[in-house]
PDB file of N, CA and C in Angstrom:
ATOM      1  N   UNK A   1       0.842  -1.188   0.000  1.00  0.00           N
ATOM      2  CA  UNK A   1       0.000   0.000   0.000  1.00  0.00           C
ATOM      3  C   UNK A   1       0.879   1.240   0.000  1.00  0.00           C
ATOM      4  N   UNK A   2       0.322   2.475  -0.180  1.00  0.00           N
ATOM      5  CA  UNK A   2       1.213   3.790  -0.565  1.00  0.00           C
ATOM      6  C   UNK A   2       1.411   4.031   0.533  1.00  0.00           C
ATOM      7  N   UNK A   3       2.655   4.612   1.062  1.00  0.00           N
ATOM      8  CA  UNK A   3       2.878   6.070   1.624  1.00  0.00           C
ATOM      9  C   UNK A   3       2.834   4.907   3.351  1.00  0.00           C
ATOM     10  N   UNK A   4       1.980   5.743   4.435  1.00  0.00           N
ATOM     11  CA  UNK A   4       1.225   5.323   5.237  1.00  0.00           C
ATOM     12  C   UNK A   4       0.075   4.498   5.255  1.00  0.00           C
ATOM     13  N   UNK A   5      -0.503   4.129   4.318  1.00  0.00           N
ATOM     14  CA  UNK A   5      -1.563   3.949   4.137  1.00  0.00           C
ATOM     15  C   UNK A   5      -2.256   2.275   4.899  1.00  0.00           C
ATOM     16  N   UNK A   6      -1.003   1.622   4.775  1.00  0.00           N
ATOM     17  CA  UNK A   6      -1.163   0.049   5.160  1.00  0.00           C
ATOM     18  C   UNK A   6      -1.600   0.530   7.052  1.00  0.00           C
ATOM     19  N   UNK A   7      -0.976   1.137   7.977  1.00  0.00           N
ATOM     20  CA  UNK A   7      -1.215   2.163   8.755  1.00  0.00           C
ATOM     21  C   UNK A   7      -2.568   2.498   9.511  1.00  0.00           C
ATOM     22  N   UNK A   8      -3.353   3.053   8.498  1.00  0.00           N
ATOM     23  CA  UNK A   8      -4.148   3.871   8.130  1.00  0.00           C
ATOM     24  C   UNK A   8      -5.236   2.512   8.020  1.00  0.00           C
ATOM     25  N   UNK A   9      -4.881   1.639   6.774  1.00  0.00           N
ATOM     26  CA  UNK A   9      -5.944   0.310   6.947  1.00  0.00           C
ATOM     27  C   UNK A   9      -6.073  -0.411   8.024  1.00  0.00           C
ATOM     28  N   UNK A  10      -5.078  -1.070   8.227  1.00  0.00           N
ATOM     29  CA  UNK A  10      -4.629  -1.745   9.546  1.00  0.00           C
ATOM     30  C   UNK A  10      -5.631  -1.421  11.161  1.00  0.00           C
ATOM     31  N   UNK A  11      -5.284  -0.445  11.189  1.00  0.00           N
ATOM     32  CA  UNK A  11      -5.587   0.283  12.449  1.00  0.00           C
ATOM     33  C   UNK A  11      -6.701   0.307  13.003  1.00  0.00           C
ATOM     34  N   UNK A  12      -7.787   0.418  11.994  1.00  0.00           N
ATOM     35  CA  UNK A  12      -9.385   0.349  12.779  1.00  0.00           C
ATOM     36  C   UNK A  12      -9.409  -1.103  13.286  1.00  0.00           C
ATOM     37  N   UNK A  13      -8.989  -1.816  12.319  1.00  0.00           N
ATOM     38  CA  UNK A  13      -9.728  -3.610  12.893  1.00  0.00           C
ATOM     39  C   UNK A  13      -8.874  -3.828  14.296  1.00  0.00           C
ATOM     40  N   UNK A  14      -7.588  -3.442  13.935  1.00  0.00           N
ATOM     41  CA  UNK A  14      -6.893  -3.680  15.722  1.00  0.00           C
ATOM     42  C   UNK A  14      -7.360  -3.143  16.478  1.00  0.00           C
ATOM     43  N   UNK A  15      -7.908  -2.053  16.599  1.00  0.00           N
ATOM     44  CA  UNK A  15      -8.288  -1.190  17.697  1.00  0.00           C
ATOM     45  C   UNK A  15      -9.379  -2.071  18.230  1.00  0.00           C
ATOM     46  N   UNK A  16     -10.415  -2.472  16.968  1.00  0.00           N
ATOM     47  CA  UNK A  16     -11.591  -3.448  17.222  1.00  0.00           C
ATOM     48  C   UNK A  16     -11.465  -4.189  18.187  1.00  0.00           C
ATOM     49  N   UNK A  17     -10.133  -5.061  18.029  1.00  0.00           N
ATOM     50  CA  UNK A  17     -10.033  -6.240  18.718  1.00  0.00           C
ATOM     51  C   UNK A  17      -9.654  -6.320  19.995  1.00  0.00           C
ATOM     52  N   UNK A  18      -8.455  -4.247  20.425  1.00  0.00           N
ATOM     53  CA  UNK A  18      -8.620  -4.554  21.533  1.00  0.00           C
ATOM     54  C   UNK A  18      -9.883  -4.146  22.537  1.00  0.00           C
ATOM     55  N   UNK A  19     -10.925  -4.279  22.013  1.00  0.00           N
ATOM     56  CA  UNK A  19     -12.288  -3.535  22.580  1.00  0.00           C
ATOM     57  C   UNK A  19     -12.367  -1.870  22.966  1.00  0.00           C
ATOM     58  N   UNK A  20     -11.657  -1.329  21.437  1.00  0.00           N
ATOM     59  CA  UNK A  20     -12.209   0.061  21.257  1.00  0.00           C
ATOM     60  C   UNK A  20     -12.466   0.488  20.045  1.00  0.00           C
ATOM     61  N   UNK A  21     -14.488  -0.121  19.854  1.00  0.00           N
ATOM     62  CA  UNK A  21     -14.800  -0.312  18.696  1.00  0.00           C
ATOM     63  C   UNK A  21     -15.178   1.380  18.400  1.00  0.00           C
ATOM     64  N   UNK A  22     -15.261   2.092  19.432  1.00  0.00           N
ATOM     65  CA  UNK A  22     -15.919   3.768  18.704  1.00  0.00           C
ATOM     66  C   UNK A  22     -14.413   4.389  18.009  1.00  0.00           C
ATOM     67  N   UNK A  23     -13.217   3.944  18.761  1.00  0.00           N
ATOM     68  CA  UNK A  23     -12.301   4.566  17.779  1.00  0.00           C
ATOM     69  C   UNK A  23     -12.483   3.923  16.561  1.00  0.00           C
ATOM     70  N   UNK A  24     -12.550   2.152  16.143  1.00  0.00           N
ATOM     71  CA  UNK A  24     -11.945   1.887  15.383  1.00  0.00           C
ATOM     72  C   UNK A  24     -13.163   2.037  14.221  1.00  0.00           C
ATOM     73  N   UNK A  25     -14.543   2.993  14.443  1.00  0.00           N
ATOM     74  CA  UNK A  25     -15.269   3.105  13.018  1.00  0.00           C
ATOM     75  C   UNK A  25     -15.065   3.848  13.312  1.00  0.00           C
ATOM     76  N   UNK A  26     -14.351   5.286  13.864  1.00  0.00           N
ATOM     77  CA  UNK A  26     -13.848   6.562  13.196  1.00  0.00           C
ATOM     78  C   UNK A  26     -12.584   6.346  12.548  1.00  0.00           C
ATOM     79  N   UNK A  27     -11.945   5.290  13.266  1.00  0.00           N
ATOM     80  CA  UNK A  27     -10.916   5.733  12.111  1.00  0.00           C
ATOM     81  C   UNK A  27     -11.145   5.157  11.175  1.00  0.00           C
ATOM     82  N   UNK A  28     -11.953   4.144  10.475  1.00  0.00           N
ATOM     83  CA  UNK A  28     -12.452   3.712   9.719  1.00  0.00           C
ATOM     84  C   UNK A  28     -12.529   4.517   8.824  1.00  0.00           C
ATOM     85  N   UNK A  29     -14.045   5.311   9.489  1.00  0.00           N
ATOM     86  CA  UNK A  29     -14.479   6.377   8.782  1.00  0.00           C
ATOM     87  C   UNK A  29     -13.350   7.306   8.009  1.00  0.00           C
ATOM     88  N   UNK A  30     -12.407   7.678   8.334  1.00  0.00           N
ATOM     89  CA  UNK A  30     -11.640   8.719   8.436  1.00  0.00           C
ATOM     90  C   UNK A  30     -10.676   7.704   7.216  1.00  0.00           C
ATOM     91  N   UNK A  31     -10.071   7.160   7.107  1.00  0.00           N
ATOM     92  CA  UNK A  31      -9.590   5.906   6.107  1.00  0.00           C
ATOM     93  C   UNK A  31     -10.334   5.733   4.317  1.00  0.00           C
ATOM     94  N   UNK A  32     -12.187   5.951   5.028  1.00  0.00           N
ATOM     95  CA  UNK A  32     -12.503   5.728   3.850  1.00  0.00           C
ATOM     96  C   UNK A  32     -12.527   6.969   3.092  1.00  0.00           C
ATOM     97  N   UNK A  33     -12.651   7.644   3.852  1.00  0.00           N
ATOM     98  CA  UNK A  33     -12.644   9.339   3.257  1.00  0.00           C
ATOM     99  C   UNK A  33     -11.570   9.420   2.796  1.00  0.00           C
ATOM    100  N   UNK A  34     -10.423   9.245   3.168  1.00  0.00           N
ATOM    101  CA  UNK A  34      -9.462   9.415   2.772  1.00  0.00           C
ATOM    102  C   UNK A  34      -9.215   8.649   1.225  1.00  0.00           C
ATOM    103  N   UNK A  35      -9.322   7.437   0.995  1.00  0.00           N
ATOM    104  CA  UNK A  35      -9.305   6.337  -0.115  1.00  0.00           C
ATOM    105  C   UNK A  35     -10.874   6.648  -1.112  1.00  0.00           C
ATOM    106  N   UNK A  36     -11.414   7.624  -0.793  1.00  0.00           N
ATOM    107  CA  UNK A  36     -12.483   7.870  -1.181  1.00  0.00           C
ATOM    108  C   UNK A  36     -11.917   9.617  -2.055  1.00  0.00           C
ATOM    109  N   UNK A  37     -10.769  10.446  -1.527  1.00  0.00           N
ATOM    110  CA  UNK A  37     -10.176  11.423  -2.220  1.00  0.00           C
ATOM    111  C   UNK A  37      -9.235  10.447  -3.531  1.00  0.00           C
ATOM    112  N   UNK A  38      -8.661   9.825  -2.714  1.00  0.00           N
ATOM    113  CA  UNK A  38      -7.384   9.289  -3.190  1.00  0.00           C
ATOM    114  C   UNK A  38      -7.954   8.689  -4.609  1.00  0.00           C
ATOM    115  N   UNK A  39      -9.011   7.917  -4.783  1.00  0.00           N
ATOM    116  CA  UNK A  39      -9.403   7.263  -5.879  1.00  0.00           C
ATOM    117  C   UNK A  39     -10.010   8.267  -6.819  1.00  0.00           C
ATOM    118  N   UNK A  40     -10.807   9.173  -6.315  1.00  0.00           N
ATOM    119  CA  UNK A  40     -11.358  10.267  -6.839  1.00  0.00           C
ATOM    120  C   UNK A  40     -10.044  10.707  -8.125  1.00  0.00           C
ATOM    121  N   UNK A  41      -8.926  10.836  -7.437  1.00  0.00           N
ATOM    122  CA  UNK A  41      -8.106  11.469  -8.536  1.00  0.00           C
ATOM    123  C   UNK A  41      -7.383  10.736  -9.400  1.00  0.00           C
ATOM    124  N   UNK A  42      -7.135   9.635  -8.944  1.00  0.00           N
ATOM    125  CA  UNK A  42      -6.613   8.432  -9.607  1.00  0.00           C
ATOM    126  C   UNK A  42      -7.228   6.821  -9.577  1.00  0.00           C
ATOM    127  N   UNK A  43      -8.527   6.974  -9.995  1.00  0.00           N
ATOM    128  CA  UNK A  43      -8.905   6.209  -9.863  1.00  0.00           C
ATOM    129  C   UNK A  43      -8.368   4.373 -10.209  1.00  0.00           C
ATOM    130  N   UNK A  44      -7.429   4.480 -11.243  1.00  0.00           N
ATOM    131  CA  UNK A  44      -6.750   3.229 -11.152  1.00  0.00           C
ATOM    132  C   UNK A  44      -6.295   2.318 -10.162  1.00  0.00           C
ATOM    133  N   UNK A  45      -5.287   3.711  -9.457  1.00  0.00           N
ATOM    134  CA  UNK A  45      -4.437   3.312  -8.186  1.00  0.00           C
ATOM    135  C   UNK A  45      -5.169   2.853  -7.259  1.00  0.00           C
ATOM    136  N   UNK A  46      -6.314   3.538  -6.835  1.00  0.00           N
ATOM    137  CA  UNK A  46      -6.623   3.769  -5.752  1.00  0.00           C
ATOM    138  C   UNK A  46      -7.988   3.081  -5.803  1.00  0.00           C
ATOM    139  N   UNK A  47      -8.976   2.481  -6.659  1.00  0.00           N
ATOM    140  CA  UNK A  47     -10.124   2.128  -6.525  1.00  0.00           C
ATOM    141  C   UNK A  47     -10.101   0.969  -5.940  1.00  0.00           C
ATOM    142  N   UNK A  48      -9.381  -0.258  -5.673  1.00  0.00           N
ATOM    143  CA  UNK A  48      -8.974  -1.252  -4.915  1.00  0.00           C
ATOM    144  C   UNK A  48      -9.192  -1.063  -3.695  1.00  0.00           C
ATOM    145  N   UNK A  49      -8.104   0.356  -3.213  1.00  0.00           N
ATOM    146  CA  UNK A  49      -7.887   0.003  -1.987  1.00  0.00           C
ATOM    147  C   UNK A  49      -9.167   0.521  -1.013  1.00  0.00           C
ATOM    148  N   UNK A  50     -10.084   1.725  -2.066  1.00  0.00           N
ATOM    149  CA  UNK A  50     -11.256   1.965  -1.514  1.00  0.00           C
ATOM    150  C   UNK A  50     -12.187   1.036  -1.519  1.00  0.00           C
ATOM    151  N   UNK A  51     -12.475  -0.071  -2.375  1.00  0.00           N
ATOM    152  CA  UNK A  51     -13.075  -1.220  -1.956  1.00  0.00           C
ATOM    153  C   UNK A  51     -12.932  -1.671  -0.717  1.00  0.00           C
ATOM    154  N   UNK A  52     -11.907  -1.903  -0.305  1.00  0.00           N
ATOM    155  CA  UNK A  52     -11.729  -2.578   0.649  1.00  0.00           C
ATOM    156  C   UNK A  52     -11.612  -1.869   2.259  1.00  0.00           C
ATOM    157  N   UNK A  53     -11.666  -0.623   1.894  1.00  0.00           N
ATOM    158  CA  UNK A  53     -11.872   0.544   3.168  1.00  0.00           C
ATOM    159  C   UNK A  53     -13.706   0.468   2.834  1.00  0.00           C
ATOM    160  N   UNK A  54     -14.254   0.378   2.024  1.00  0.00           N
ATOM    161  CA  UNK A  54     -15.941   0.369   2.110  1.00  0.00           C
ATOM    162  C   UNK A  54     -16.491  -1.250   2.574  1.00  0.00           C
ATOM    163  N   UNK A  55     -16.023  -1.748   2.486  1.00  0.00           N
ATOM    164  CA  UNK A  55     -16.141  -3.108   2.860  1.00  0.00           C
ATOM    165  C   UNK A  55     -15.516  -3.473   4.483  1.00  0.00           C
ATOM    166  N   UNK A  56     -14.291  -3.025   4.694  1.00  0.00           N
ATOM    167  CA  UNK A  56     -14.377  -2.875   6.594  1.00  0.00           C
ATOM    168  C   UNK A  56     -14.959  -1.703   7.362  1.00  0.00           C
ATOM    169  N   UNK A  57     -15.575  -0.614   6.520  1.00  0.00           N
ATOM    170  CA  UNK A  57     -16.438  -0.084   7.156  1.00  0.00           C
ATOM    171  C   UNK A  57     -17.137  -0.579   7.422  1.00  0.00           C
ATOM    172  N   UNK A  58     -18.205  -1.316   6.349  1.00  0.00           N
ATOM    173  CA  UNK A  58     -19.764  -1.631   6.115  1.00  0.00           C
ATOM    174  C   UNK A  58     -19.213  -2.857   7.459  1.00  0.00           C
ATOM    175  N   UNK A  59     -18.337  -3.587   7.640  1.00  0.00           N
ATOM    176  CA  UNK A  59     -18.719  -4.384   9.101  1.00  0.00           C
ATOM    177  C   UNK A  59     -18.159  -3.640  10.339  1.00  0.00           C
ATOM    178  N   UNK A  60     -17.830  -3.153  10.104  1.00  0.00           N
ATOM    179  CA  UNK A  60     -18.107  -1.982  11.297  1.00  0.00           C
ATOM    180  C   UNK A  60     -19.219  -1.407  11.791  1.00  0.00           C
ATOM    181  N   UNK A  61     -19.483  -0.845  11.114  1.00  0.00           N
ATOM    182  CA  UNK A  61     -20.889  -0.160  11.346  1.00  0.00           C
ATOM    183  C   UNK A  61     -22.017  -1.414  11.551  1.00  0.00           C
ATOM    184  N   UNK A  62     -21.930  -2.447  10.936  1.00  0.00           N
ATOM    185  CA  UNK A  62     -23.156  -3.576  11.262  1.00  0.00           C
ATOM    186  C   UNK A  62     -23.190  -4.230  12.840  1.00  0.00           C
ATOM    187  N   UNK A  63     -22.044  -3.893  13.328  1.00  0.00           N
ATOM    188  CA  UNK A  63     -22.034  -4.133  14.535  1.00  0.00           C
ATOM    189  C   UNK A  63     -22.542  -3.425  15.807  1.00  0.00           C
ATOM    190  N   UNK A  64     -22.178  -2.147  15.991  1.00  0.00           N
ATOM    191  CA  UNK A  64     -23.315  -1.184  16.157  1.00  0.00           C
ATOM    192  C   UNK A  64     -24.569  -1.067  15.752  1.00  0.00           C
ATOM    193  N   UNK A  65     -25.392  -1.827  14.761  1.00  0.00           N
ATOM    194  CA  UNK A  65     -26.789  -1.742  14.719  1.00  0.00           C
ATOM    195  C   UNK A  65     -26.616  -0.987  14.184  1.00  0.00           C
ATOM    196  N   UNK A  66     -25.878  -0.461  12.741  1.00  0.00           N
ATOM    197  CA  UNK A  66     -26.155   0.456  11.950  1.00  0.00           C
ATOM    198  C   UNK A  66     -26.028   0.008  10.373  1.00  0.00           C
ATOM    199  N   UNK A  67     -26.898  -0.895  10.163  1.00  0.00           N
ATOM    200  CA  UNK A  67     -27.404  -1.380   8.898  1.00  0.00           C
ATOM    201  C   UNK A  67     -27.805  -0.975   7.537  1.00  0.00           C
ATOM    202  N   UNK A  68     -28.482   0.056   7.777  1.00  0.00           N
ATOM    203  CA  UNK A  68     -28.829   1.355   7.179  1.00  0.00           C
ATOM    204  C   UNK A  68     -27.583   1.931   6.839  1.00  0.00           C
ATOM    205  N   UNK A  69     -26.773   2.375   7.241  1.00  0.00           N
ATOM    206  CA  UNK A  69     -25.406   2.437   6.456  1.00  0.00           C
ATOM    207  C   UNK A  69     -24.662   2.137   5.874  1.00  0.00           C
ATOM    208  N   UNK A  70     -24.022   0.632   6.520  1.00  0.00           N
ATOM    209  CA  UNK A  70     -23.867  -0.617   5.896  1.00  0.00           C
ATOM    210  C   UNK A  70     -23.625  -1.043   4.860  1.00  0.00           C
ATOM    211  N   UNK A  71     -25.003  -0.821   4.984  1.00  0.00           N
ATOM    212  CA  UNK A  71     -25.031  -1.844   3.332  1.00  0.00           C
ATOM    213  C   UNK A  71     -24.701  -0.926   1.965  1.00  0.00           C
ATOM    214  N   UNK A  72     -25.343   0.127   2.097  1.00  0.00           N
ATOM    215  CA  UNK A  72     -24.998   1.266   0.486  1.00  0.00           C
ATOM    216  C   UNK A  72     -23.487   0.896   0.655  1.00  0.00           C
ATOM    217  N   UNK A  73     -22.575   0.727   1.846  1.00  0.00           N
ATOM    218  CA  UNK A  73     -21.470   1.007   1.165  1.00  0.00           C
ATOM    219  C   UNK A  73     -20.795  -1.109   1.267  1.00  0.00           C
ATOM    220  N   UNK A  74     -21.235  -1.261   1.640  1.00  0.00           N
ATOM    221  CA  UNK A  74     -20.852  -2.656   1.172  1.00  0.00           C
ATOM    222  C   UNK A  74     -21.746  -3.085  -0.534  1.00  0.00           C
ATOM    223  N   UNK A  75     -22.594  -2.754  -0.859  1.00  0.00           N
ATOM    224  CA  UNK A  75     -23.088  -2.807  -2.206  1.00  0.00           C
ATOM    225  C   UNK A  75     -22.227  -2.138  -3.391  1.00  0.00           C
ATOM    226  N   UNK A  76     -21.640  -0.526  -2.716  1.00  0.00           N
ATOM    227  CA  UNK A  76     -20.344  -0.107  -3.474  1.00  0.00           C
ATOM    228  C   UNK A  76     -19.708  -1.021  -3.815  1.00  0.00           C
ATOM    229  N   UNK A  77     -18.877  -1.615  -2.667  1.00  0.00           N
ATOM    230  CA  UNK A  77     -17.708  -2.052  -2.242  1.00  0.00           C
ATOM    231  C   UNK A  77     -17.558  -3.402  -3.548  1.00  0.00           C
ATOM    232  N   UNK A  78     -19.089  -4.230  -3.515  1.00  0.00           N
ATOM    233  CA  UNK A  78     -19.051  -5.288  -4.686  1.00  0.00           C
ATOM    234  C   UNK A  78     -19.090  -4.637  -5.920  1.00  0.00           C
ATOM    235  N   UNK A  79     -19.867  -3.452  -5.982  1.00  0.00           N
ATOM    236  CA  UNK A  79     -20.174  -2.916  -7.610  1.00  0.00           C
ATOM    237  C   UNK A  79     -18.363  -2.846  -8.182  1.00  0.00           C
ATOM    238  N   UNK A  80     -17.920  -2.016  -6.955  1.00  0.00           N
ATOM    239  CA  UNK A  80     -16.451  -2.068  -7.680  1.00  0.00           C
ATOM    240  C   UNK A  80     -15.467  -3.059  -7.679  1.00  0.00           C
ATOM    241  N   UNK A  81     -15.658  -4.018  -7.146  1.00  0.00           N
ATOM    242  CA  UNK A  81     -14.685  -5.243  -6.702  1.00  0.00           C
ATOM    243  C   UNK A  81     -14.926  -6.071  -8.325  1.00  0.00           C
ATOM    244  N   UNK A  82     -16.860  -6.034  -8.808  1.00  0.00           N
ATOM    245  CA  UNK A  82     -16.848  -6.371 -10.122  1.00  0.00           C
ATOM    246  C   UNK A  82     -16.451  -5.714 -11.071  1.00  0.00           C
ATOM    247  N   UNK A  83     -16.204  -4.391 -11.119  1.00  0.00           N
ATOM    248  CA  UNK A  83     -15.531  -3.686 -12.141  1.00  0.00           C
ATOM    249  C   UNK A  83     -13.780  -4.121 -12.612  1.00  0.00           C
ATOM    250  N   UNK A  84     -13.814  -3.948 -11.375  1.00  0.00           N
ATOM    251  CA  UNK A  84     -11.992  -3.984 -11.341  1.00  0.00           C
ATOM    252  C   UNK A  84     -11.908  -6.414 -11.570  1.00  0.00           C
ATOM    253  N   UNK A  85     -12.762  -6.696 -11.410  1.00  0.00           N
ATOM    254  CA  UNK A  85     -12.647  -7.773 -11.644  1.00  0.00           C
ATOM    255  C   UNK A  85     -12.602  -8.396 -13.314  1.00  0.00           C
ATOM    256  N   UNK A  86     -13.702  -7.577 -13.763  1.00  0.00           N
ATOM    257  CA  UNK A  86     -14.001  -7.677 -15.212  1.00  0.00           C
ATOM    258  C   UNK A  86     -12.826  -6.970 -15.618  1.00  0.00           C
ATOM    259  N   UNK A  87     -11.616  -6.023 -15.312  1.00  0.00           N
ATOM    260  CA  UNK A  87     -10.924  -5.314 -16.056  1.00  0.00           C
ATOM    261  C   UNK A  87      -9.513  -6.085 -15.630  1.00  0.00           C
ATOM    262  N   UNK A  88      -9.341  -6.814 -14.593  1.00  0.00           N
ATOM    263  CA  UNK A  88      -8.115  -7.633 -14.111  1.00  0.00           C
ATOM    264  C   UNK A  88      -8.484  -8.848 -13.661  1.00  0.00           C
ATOM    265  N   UNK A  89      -7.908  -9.868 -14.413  1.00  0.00           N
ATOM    266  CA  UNK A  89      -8.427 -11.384 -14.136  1.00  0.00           C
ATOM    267  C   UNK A  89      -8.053 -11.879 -12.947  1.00  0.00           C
ATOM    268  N   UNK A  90      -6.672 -10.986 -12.088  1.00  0.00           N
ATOM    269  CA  UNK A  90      -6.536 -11.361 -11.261  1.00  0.00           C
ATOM    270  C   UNK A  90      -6.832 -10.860  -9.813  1.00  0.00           C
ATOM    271  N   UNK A  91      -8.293  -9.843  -9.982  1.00  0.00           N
ATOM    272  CA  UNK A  91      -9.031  -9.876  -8.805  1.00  0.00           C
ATOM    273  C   UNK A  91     -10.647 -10.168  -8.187  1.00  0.00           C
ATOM    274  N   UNK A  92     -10.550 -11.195  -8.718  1.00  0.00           N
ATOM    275  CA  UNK A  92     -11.874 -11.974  -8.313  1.00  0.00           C
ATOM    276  C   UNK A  92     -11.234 -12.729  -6.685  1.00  0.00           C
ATOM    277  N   UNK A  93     -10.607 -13.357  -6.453  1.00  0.00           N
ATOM    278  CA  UNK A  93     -10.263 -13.274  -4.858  1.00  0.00           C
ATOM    279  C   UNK A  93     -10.723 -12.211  -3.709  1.00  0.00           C
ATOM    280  N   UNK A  94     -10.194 -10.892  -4.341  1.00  0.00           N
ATOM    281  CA  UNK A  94     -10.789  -9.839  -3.754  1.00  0.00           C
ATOM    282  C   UNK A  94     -12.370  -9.389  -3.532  1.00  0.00           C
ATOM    283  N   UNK A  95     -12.835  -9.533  -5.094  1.00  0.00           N
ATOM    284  CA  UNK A  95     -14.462  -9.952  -5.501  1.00  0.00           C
ATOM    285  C   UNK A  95     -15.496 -10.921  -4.449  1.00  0.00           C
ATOM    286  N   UNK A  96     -14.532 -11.741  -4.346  1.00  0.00           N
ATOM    287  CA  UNK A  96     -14.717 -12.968  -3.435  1.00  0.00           C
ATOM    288  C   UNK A  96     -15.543 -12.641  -1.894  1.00  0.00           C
ATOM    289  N   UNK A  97     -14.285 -11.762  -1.221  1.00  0.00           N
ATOM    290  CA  UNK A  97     -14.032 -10.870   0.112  1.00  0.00           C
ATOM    291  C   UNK A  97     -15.246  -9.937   0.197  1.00  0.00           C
ATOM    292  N   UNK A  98     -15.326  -9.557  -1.053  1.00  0.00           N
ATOM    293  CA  UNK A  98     -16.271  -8.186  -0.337  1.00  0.00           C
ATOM    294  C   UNK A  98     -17.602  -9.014  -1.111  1.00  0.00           C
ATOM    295  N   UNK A  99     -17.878  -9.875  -1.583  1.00  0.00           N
ATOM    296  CA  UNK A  99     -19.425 -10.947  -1.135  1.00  0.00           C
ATOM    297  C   UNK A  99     -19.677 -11.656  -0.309  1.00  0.00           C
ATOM    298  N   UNK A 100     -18.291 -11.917   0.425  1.00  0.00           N
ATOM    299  CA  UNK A 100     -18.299 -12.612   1.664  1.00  0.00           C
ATOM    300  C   UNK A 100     -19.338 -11.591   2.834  1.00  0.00           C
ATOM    301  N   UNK A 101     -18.450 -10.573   2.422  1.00  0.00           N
ATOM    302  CA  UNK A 101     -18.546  -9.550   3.777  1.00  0.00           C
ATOM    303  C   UNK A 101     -20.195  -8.791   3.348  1.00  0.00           C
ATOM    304  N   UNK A 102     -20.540  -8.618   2.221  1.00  0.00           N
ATOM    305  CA  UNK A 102     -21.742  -8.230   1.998  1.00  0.00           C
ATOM    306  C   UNK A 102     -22.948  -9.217   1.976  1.00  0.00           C
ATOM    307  N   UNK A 103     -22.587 -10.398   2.208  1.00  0.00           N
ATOM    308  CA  UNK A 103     -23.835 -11.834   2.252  1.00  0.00           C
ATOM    309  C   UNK A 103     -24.221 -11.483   3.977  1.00  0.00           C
TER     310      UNK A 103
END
């Protein structure tokens, strides 16, 4: 991943685990926004890794009882996992992940 960014991914789910789930969907939050600029301008680079920041949001937030959120961005998360799948044969694995996480 670029720069900081592995960091930046990383960080919400650990926080999760050590039972500090309100940091770890802000920083979530704060991650996807971020990968949500980042793709905006380069969308090549960067539409991957925002998949996969919309996809550990969307279980973030389902855990809190916030479903209604959720899901628009786990439904993203597949719309683009099939894009980038149909355009690179070698990410249907990834495709895989975020139907896992959206079933």
């Amino acid at each position: 991943m670029p720069g900081g960014a592995l960091t930046t991914h990383a960080c919400p789910l650990g926080k999760l685990g050590i039972g500090r789930p309100e940091e770890a969907l802000a920083d979530a939050e704060e991650a996807t926004a971020l990968w949500q600029r980042l793709a905006a301008a380069a969308p090549v680079a960067y539409d991957g890794y925002l998949a996969n920041a919309l996809t550990n949001l969307a279980a973030l937030l389902i855990d809190p009882g916030r479903c209604e959120e959720a899901c628009p961005m786990a439904e993203k998360a597949v719309t683009e996992r099939r894009r980038l799948a149909r355009d690179d044969p070698s990410q249907p694995a990834d495709l895989a992940t975020a139907l896992s996480a959206h079933g």
